[in-house]
N, C-alpha and C. Protein backbone atom coordinates (compact mmCIF):
# COMPACT_ATOMS: atom_id res chain seq x y z
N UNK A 1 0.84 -1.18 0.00
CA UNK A 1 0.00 0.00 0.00
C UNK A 1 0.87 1.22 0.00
N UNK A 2 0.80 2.29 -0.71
CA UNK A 2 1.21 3.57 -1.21
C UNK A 2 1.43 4.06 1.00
N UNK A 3 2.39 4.42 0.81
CA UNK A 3 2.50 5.31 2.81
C UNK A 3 1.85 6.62 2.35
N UNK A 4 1.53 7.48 3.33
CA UNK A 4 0.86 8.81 2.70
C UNK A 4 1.95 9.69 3.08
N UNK A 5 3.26 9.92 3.43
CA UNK A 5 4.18 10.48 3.24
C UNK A 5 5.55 9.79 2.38
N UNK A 6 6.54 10.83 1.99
CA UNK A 6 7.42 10.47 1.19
C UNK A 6 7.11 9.00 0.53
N UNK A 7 6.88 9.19 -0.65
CA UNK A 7 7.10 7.28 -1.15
C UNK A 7 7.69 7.38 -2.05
N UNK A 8 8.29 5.96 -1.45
CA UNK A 8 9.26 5.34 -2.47
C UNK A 8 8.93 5.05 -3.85
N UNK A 9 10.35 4.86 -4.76
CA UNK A 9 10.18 4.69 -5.64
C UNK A 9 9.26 3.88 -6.19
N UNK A 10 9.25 2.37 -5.34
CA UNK A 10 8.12 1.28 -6.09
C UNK A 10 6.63 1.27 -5.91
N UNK A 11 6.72 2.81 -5.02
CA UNK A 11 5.04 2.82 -5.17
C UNK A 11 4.46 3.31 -6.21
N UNK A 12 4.96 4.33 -6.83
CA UNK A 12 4.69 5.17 -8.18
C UNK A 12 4.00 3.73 -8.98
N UNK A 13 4.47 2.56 -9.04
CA UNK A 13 3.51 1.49 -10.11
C UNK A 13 2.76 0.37 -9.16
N UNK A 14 2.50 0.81 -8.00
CA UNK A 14 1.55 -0.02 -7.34
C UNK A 14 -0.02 0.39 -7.12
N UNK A 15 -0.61 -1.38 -7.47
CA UNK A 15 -1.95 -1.09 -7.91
C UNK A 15 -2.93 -0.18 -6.35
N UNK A 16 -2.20 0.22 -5.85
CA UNK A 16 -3.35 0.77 -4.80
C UNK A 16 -2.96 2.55 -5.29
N UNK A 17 -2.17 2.79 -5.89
CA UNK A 17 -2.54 4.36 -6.31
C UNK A 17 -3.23 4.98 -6.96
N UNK A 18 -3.69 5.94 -5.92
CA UNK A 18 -4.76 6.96 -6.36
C UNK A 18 -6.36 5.88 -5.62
N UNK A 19 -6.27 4.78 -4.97
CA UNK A 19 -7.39 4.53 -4.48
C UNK A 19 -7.49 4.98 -3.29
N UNK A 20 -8.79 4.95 -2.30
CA UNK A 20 -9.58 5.57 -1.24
C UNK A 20 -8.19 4.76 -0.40
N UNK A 21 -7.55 5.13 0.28
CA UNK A 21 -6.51 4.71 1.42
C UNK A 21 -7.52 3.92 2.78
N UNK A 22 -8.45 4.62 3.12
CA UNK A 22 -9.25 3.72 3.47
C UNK A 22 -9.07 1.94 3.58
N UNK A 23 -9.84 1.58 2.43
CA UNK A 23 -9.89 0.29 1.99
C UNK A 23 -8.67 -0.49 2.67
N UNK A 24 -7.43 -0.02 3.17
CA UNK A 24 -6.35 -0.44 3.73
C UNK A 24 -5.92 -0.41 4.90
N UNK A 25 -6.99 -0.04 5.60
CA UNK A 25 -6.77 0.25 6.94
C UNK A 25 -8.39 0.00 7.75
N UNK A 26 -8.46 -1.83 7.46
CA UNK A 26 -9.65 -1.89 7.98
C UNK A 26 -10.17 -2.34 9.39
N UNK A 27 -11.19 -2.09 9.72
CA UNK A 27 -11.58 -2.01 11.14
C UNK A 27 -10.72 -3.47 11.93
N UNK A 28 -11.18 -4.75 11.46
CA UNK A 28 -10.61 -6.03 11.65
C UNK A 28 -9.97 -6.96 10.64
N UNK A 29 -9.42 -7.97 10.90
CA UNK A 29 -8.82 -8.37 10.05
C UNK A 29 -9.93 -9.11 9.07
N UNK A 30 -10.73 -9.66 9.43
CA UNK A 30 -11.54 -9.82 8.09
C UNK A 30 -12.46 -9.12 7.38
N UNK A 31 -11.96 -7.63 7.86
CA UNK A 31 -12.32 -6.99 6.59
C UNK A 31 -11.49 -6.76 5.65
N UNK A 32 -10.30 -6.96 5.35
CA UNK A 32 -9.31 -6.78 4.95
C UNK A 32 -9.40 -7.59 3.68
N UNK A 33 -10.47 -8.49 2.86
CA UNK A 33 -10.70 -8.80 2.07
C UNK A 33 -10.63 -7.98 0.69
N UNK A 34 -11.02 -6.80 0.96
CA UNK A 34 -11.05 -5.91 -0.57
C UNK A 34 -9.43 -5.02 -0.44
N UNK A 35 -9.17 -5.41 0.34
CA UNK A 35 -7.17 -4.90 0.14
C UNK A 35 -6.43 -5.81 -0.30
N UNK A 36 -6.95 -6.80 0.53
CA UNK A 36 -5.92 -7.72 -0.53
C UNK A 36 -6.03 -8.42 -1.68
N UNK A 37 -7.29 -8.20 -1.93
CA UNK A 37 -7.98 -8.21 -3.56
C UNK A 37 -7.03 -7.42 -4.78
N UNK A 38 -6.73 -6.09 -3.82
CA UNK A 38 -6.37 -5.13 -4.75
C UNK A 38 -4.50 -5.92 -4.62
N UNK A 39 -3.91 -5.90 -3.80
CA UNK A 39 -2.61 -6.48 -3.42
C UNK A 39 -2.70 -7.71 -4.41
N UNK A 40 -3.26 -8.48 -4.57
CA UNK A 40 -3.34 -10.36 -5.50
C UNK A 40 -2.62 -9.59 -6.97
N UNK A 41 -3.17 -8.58 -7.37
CA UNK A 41 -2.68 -7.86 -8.81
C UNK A 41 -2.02 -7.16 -8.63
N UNK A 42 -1.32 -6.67 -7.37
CA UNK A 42 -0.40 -5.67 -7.52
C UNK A 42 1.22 -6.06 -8.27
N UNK A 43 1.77 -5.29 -9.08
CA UNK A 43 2.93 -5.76 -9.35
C UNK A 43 4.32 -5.48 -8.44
N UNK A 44 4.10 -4.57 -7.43
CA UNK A 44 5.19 -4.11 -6.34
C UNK A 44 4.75 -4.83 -5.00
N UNK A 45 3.81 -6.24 -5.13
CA UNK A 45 3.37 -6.46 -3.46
C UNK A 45 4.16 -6.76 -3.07
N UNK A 46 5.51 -7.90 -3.24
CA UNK A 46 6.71 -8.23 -2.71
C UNK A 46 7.34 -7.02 -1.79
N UNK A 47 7.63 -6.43 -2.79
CA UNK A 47 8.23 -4.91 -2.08
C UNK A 47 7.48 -4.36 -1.23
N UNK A 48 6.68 -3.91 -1.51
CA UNK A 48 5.47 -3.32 -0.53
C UNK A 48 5.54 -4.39 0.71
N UNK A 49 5.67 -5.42 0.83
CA UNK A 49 5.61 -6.60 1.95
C UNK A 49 6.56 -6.15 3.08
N UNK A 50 7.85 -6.67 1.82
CA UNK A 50 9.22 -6.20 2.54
C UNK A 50 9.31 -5.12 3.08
N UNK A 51 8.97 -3.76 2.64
CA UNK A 51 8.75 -2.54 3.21
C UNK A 51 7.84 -2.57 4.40
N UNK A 52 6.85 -2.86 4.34
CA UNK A 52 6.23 -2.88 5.58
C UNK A 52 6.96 -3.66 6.57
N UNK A 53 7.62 -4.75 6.45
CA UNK A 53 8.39 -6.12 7.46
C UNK A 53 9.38 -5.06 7.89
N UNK A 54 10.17 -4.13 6.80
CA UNK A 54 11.11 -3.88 7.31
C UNK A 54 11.06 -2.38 8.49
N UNK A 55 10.27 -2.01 8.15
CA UNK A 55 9.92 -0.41 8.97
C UNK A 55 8.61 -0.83 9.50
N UNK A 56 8.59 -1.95 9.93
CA UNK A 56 8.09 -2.18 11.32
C UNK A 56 6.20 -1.66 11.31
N UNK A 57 5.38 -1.55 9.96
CA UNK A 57 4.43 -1.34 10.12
C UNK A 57 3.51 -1.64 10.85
N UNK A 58 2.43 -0.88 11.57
CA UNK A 58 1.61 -1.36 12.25
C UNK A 58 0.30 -1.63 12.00
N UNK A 59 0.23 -0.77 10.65
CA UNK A 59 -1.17 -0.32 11.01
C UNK A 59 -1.22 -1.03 9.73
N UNK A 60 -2.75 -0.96 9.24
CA UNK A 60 -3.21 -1.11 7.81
C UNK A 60 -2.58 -2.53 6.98
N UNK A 61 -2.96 -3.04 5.80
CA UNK A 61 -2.36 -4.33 4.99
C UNK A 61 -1.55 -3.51 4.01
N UNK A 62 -0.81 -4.52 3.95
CA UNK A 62 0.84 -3.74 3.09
C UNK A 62 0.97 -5.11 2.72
N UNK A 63 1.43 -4.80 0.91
CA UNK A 63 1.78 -5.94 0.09
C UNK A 63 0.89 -7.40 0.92
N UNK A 64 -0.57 -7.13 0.55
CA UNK A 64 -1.47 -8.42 0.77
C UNK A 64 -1.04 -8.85 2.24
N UNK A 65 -0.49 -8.04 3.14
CA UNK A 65 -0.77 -8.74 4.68
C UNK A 65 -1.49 -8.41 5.58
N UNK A 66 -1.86 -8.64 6.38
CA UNK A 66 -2.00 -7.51 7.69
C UNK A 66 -1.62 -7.72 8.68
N UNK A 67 -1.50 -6.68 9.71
CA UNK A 67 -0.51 -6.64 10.86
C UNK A 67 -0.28 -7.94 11.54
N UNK A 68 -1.60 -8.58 11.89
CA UNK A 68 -1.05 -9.88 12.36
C UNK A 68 -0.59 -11.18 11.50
N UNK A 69 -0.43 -11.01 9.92
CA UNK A 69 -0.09 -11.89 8.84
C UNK A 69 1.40 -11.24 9.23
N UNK A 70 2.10 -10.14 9.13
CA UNK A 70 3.17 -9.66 9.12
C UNK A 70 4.12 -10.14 10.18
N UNK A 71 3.38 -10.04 11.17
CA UNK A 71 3.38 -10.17 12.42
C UNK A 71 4.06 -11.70 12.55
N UNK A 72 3.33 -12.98 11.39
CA UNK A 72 3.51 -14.44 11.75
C UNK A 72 4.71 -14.55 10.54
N UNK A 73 5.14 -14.01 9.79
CA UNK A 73 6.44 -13.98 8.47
C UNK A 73 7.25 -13.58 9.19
N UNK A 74 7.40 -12.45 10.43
CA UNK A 74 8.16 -11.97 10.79
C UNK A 74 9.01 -13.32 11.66
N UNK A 75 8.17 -14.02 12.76
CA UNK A 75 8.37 -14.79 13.26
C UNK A 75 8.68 -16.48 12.33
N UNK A 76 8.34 -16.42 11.87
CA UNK A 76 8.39 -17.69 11.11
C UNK A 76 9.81 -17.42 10.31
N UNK A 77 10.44 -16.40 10.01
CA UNK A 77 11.93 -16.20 9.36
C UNK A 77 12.83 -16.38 10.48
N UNK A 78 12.04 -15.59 11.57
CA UNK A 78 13.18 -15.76 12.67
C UNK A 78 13.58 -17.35 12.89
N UNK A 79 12.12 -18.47 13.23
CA UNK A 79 12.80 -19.70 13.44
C UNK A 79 13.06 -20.08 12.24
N UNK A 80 13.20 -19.93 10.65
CA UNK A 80 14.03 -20.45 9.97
C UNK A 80 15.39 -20.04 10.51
N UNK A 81 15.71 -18.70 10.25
CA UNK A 81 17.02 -18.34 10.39
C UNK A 81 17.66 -19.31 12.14
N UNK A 82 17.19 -19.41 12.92
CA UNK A 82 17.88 -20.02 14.17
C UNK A 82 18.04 -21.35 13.86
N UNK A 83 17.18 -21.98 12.97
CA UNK A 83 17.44 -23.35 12.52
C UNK A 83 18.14 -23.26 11.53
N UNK A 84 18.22 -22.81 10.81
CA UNK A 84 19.59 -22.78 10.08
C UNK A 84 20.83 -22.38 10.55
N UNK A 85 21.04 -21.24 11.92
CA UNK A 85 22.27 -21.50 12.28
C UNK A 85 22.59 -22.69 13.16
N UNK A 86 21.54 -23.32 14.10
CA UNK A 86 21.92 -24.39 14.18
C UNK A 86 22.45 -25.56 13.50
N UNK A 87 22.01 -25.63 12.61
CA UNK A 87 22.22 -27.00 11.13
C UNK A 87 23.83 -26.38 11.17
N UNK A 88 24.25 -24.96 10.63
CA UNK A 88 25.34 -24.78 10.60
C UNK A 88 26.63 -24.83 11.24
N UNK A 89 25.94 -24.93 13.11
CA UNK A 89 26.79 -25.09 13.72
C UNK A 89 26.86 -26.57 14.26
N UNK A 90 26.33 -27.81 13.79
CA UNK A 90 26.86 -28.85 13.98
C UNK A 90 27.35 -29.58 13.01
């Protein structure tokens, strides 16, 4: 989803510009159905994902997630990454 200050370069071709910002910031998580409708066709959702993972978003669905989808990638890399340094260190 487009941030409403400074944006980055890969928002300029993501499919949520110029729509109601709204739609992205919905009351619960299952309303969050018509955002990530729009996210399924976006061509920057990866990025948009990563961007949100990486600056710690809170609010609203970013690249087809929402806070608590973000929330379970965030964690789920972490125990890859610890299981993989384990594997590495034996």
């Amino acid at each position: 989803m487009t941030p409403p200050t400074s944006e980055p370069a890969w928002a300029a071709g993501a499919a949520c510009r110029g729509l109601d910002s709204a739609i992205f910031y919905p009351a619960t998580d299952e309303e969050a159905e018509p955002a990530k409708a729009v996210c399924g066709v976006c061509p920057v959702q990866e990025t948009c994902l990563e961007h949100a993972i990486e600056n710690r978003e809170h609010n609203g669905v970013w690249g087809g997630a929402t806070e608590r989808e973000r929330q379970r990638i965030i964690r789920r890399r972490r125990r890859q990454r610890s299981l993989a340094r384990s594997a590495a260190a034996s």
